[in-house]
Protein backbone atom coordinates (compact mmCIF):
# COMPACT_ATOMS: atom_id res chain seq x y z
CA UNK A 1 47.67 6.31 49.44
CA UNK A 2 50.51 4.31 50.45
CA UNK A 3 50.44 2.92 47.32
CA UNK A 4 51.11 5.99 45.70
CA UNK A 5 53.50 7.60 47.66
CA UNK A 6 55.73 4.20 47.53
CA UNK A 7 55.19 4.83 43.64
CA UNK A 8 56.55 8.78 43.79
CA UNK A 9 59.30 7.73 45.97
CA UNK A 10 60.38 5.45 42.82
CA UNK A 11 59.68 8.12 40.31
CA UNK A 12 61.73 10.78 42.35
CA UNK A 13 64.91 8.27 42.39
CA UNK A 14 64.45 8.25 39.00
CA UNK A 15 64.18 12.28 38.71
CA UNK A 16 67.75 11.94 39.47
CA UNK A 17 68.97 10.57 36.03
CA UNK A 18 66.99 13.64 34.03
CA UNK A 19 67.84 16.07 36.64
CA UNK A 20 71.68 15.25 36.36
CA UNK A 21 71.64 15.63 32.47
CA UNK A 22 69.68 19.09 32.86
CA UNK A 23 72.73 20.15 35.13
CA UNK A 24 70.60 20.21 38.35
CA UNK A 25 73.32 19.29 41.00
CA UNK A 26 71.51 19.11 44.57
CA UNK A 27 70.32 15.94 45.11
CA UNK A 28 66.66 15.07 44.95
CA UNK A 29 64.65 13.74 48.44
CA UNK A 30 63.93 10.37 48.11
CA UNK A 31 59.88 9.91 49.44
CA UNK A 32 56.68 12.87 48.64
CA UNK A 33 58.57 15.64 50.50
CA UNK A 34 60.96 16.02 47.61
CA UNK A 35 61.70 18.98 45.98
CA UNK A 36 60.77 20.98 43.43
CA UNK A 37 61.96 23.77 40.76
CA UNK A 38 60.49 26.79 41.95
CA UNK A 39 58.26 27.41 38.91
CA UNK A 40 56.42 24.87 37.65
CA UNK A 41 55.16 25.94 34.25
CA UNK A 42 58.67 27.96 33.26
CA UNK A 43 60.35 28.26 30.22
CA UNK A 44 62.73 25.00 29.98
CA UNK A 45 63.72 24.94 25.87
CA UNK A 46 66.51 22.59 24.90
CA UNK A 47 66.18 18.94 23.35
CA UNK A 48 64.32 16.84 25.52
CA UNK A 49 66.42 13.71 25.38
CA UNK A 50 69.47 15.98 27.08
CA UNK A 51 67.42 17.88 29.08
CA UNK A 52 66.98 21.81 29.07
CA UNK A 53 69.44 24.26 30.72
CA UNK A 54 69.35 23.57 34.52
CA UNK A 55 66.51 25.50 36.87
CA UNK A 56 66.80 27.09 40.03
CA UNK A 57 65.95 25.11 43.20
CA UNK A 58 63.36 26.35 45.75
CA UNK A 59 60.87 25.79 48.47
CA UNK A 60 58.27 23.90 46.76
CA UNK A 61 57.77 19.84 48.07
CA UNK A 62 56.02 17.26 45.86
CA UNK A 63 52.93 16.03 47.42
CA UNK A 64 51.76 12.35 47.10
CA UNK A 65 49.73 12.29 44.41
CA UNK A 66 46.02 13.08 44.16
CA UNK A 67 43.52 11.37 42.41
CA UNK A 68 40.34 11.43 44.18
CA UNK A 69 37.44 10.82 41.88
CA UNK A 70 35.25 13.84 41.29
CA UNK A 71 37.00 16.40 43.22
CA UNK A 72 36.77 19.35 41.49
CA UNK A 73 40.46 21.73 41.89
CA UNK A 74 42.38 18.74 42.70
CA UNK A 75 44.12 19.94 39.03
CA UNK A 76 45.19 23.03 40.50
CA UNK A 77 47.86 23.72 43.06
CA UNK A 78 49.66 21.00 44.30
CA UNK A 79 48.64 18.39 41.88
CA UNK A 80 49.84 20.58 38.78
CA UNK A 81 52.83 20.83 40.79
CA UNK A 82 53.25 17.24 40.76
CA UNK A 83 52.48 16.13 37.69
CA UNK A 84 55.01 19.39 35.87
CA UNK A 85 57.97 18.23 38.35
CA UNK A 86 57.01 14.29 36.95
CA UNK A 87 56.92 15.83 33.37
CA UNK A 88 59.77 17.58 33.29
CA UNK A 89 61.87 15.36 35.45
CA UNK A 90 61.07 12.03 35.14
CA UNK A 91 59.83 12.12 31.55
CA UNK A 92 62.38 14.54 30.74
CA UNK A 93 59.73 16.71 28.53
CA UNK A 94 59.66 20.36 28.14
CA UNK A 95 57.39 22.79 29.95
CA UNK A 96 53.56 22.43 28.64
CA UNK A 97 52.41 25.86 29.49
CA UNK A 98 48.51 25.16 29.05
CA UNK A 99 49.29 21.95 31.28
CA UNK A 100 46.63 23.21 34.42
CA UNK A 101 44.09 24.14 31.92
CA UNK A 102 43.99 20.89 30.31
CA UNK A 103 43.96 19.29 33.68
CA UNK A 104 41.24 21.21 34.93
CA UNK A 105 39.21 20.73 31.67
CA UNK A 106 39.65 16.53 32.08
CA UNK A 107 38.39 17.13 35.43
CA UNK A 108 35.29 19.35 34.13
CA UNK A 109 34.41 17.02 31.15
CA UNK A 110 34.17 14.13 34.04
CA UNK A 111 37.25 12.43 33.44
CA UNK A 112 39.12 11.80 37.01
CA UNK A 113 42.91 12.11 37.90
CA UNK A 114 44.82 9.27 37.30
CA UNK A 115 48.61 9.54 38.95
CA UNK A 116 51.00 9.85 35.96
CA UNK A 117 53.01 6.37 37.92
CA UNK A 118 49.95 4.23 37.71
CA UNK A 119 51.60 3.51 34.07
CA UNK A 120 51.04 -0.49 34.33
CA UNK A 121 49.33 -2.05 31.57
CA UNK A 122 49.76 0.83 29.60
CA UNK A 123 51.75 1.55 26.52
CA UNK A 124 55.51 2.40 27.93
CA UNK A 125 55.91 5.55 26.26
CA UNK A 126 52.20 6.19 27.96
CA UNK A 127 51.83 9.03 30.61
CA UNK A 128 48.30 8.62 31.95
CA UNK A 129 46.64 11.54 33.74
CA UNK A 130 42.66 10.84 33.43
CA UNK A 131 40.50 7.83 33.68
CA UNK A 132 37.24 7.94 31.14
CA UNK A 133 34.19 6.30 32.14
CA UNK A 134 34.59 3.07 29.63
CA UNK A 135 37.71 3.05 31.30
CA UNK A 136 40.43 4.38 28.99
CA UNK A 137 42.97 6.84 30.38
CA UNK A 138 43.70 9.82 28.61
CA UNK A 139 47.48 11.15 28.95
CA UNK A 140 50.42 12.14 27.06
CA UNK A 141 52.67 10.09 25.20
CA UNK A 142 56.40 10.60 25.36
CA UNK A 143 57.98 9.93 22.09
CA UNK A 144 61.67 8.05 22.97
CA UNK A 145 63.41 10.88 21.47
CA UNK A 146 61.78 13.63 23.73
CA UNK A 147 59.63 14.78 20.70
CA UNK A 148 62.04 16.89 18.60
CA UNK A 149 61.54 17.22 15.53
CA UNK A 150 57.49 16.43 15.87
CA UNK A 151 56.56 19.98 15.73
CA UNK A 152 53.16 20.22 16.60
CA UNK A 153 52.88 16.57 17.61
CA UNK A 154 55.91 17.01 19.75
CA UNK A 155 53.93 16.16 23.10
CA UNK A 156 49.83 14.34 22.08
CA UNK A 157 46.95 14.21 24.03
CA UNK A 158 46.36 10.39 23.79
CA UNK A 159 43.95 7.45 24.80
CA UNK A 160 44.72 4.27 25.75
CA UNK A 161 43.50 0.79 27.46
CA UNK A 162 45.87 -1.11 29.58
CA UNK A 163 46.70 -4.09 27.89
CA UNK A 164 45.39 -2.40 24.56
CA UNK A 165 47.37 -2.79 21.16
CA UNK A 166 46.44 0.50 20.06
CA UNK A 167 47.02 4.23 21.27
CA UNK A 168 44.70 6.47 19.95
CA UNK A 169 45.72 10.02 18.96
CA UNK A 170 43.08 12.72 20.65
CA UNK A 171 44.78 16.12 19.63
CA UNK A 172 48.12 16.64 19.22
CA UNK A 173 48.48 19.28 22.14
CA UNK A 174 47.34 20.43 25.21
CA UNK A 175 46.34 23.70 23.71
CA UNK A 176 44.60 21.72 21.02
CA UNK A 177 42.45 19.79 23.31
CA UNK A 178 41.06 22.62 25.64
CA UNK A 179 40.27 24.84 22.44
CA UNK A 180 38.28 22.24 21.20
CA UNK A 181 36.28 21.20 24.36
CA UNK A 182 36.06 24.66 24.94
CA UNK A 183 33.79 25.68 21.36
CA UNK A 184 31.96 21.84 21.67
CA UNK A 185 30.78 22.97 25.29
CA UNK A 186 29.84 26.00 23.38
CA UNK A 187 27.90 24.64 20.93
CA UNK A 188 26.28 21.86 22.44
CA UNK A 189 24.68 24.49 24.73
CA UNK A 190 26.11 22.22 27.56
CA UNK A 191 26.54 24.74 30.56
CA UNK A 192 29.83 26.28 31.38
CA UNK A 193 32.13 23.50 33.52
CA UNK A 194 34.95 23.54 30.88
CA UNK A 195 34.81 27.50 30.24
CA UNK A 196 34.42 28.00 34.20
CA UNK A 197 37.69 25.38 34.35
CA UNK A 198 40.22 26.73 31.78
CA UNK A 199 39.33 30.23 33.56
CA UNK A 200 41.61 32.81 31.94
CA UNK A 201 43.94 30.11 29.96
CA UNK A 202 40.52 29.61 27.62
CA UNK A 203 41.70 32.71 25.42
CA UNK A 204 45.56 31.28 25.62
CA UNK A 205 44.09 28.05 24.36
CA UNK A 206 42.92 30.39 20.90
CA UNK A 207 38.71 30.01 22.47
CA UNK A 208 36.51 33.26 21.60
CA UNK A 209 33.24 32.97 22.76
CA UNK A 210 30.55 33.12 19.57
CA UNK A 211 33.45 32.52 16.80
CA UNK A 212 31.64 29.16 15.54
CA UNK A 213 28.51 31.04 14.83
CA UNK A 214 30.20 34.52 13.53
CA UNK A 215 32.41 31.72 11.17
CA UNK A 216 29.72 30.51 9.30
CA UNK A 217 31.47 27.46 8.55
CA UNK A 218 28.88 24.36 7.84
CA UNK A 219 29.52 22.20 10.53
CA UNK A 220 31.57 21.68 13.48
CA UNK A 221 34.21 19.79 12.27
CA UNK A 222 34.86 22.04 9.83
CA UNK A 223 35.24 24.93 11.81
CA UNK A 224 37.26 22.35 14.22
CA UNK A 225 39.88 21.76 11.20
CA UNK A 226 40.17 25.14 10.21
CA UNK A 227 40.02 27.39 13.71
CA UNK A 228 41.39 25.09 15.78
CA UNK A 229 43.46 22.36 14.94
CA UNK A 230 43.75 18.83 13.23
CA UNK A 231 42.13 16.48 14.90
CA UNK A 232 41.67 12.59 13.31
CA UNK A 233 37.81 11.81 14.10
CA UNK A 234 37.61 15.15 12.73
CA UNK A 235 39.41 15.04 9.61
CA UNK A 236 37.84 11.60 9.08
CA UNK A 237 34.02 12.37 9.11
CA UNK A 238 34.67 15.31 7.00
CA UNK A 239 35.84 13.06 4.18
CA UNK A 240 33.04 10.67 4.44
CA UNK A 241 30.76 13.33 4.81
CA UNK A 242 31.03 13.76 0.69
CA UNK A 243 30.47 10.58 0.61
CA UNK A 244 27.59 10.06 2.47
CA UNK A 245 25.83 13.48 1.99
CA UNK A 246 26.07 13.19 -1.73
CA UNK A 247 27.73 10.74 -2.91
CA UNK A 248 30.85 12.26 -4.11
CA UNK A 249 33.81 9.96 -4.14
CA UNK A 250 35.96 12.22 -5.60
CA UNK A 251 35.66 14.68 -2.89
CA UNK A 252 35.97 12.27 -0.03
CA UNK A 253 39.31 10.75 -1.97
CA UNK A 254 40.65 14.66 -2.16
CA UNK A 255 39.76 14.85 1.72
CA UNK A 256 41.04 11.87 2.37
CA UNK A 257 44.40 12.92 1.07
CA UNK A 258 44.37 16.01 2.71
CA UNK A 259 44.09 14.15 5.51
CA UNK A 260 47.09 12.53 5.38
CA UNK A 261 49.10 14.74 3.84
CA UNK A 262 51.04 17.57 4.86
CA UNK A 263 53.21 16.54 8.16
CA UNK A 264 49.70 17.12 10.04
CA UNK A 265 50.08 13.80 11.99
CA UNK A 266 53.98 13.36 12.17
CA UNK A 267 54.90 9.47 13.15
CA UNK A 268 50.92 8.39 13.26
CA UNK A 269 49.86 5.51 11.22
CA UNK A 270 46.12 6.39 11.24
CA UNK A 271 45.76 8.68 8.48
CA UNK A 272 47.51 6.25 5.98
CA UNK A 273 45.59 3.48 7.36
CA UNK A 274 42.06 5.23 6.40
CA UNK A 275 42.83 6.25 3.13
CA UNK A 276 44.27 2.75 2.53
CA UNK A 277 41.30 1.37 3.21
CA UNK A 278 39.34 4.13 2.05
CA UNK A 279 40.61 4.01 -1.36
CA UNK A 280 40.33 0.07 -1.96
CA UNK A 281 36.49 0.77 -0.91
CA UNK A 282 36.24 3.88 -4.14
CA UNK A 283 37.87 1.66 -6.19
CA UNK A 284 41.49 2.03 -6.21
CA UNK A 285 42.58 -1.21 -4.97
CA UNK A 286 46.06 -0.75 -5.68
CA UNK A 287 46.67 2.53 -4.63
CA UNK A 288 44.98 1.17 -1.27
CA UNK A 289 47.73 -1.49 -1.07
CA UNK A 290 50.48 1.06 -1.52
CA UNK A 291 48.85 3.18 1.18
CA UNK A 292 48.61 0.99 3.88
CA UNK A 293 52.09 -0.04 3.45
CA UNK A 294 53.13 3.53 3.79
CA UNK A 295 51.08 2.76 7.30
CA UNK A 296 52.67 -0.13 8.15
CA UNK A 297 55.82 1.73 8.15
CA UNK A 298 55.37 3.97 10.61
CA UNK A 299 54.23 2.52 14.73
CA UNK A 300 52.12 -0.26 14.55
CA UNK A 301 50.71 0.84 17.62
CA UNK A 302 49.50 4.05 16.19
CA UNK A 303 47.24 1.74 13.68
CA UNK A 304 43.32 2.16 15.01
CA UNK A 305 42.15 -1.00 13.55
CA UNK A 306 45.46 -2.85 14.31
CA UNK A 307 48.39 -4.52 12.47
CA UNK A 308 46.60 -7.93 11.03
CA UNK A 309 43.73 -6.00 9.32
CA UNK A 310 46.49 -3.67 7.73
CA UNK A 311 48.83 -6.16 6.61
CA UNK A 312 46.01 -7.97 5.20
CA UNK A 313 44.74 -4.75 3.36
CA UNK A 314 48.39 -4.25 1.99
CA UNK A 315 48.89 -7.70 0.49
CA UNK A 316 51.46 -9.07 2.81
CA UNK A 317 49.46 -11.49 5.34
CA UNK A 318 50.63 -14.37 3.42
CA UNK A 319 53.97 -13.38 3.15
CA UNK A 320 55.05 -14.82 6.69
CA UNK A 321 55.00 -13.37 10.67
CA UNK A 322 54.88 -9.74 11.70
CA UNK A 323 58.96 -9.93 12.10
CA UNK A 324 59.07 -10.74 8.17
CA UNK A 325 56.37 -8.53 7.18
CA UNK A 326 58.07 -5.58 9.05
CA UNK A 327 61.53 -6.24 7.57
CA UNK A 328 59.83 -6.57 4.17
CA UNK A 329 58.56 -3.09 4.56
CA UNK A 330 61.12 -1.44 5.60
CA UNK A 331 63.81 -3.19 3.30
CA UNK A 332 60.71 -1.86 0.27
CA UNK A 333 61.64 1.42 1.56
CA UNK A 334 65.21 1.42 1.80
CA UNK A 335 64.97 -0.03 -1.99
CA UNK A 336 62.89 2.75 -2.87
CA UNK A 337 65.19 5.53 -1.67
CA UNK A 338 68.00 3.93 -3.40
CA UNK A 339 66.21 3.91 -6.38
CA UNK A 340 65.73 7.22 -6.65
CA UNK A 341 69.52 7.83 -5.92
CA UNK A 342 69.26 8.85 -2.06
CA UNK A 343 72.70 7.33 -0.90
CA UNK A 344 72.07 6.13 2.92
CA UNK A 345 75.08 6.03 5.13
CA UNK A 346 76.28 3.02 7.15
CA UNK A 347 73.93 3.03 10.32
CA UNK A 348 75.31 3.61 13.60
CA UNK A 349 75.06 1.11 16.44
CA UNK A 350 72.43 4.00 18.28
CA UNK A 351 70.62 4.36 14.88
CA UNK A 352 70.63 0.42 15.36
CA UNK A 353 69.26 0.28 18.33
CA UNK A 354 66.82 2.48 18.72
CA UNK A 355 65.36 0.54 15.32
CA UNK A 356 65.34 -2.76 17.04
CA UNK A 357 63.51 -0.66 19.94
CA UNK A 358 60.68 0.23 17.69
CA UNK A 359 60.44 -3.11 16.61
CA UNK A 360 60.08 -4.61 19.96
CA UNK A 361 56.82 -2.36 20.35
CA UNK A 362 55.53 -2.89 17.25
CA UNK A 363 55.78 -6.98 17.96
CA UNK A 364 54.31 -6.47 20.98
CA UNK A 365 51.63 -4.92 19.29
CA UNK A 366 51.23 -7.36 16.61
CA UNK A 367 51.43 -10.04 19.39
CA UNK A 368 48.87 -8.81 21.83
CA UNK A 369 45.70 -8.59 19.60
CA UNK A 370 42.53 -10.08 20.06
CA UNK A 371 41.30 -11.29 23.51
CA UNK A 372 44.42 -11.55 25.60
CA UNK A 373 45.80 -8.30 25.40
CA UNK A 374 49.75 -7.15 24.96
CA UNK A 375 51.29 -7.40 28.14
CA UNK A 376 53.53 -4.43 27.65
CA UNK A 377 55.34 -4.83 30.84
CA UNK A 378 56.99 -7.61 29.31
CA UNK A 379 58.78 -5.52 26.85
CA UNK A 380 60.17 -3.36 29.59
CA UNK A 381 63.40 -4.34 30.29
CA UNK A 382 64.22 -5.02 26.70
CA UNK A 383 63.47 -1.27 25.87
CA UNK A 384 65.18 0.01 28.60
CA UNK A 385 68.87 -1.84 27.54
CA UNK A 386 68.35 -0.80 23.76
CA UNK A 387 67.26 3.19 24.83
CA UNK A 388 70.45 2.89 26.66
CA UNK A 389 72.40 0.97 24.09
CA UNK A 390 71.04 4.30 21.76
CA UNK A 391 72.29 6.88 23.78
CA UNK A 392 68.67 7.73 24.81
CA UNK A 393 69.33 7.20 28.66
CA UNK A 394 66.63 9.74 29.71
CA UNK A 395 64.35 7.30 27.69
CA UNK A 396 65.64 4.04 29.11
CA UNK A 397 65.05 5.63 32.86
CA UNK A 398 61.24 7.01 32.22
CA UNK A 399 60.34 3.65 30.19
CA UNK A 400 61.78 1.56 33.61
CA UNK A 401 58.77 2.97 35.40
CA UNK A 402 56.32 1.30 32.89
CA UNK A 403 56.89 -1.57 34.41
């Protein structure tokens, strides 16, 4: 507990950065007795980076934070409160207003709190709230630019391992991920702990009791991709289900396009990565190659099966280190716009910046695979001087508690 509290003291000196930039001028308690905007939950709009118009001060105090395995309604009340107030204010993101049902939900699936400051190990961009039993935590991930312009993806429900070269993408919302555990509870015939946990936010979430069966819809997934949302393990079985049910390549390679198409996964490597590889399996071995170079030009992190399997799959192992393969790709795309007559301005020394920023995680990445892990702590301090160096100081101060 000490522990803990000595960590929200650090977050809450922090909270002072994000809260100047939202024009909140009274200064912020230093210890768990800090305070808090009155309504965790409300409306704060506004680009995430700056922070959203300023909120009115009350009453409320941040308790240290709770995590006690098992305890069922430790999401609600004060531990909502503290993990909106380190949300908002320390990671600078807007207002998630399904944010207690999800809670509750990890909680009723059998997923305990994790404090969103035990962030060592993790991914820095990494906000952990729930531990699962093989011992991944489940969280949100804070893009460096607050999420605008991600639309739907703007704030993901993600897994990761501490020391772990990959995040994995669960559902790209909060509302997302209680729908769907919602209908799977429903289906499985599994009792009621996440319907009895989301309470009256299921219906918010988009949940109607008996809609999979009145659907019709021929499997789970389907109804998943259609009723609820887009989820990858979904999207992926359904286009190796035409595969494997009958055979039809065709069909999978349509799905598989589908899949990847269409802005459903904004900034996420996975979906290039499978059809990459998918399509070099059906016979397309150059359209495969194309693919996952499209992959390995987006986060390296946000690869599933990691960055030597991809650049191996897109022809450029031999072609030196992960610094030269990543330069190669992204000078292949800069060639490509030009040839098509997109004139590119002179970058900016932020545009620069943040650029060498994503390159220092995808390195790390690259570096940490196999046994030993990616010590991502490492790359801490050299984030935080180029988020800075980018104009992105929110970023630089919520990445410093990474470390």
């Amino acid at each position: 507990m000490m522990a803990a509290a000595s960590a929200t003291r650090v977050a809450v000196r922090r909270a002072a950065s994000c809260a100047g930039r939202r024009g909140i001028a009274t200064a912020w308690a230093a210890g768990p007795r800090a305070r808090h905007p009155a309504a965790p939950g409300a409306a704060r709009g506004g680009a995430p980076a700056h922070g959203p118009p300023p909120l009115p001060l009350g009453g409320r105090r941040l308790a240290p934070w709770r995590a006690a395995p098992g305890a069922r309604g430790a999401a609600t009340g004060s531990r909502l409160t503290d993990v909106d107030f380190y949300l908002s204010e320390v990671a600078c993101m807007d207002s998630l207003p399904l944010l207690g049902a999800f809670l509750r939900v990890l909680e009723a699936q059998g997923h305990p709190a994790t404090p969103p400051t035990a962030r060592g190990g993790l991914h820095p961009l990494v906000v952990p709230l729930a531990e699962r039993a093989d011992g991944a935590v489940v969280g949100l991930l804070r893009w460096p630019n607050g999420g605008r312009g991600y639309g739907d993806m703007a704030a993901p429900v993600v897994s990761a391992r501490r020391g772990g070269a990959s995040v994995e993408l669960v559902a790209r919302s909060v509302g997302e991920y209680v729908h769907r555990a919602l209908v799977e509870e429903e289906v499985a015939g599994a009792g009621a702990a996440v319907r009895e946990a989301a309470g009256p936010d299921a219906a918010a979430a988009g949940y109607a009791a008996g809609a999979v069966a009145e659907a019709g819809l021929p499997s789970l997934d389907a109804f998943l991709v259609r009723r609820v949302g887009f989820f990858p393990d979904a999207c992926e079985r359904l286009a190796l289900g035409h595969l494997e049910a009958r055979g039809d390549a065709m069909s999978t390679l349509i799905a598989g396009e589908w899949y990847m198409k269409g802005n459903k996964f904004v900034g996420w490597a996975r979906p290039y990565e499978f059809n990459g590889a998918l399509m070099a399996r059906l016979g397309h071995p150059e359209e495969g190659r194309d693919t996952m170079g499209v992959a390995l030009k987006l986060p390296w992190w946000t690869l599933r099966d990691g960055y030597a399997a991809a650049a191996a799959a897109a022809g450029l192992a031999d072609r030196g280190g992960p610094a030269l393969v990543r330069r190669i790709v992204h000078e292949q795309e800069a060639a490509a716009k030009a040839a098509q007559g997109m004139q590119q301005d002179p970058k900016t020394p932020q545009q620069v910046a943040l650029e060498r920023a994503d390159a220092v995680l995808d390195l790390a990445c690259a570096g940490g695979e196999g046994a030993g892990g990616v010590d991502w702590g490492a790359t801490v301090d050299e984030l935080v001087d180029l988020y800075n160096q980018a104009g992105m100081a929110a970023t630089a101060e919520f990445v410093a508690g990474a470390k």
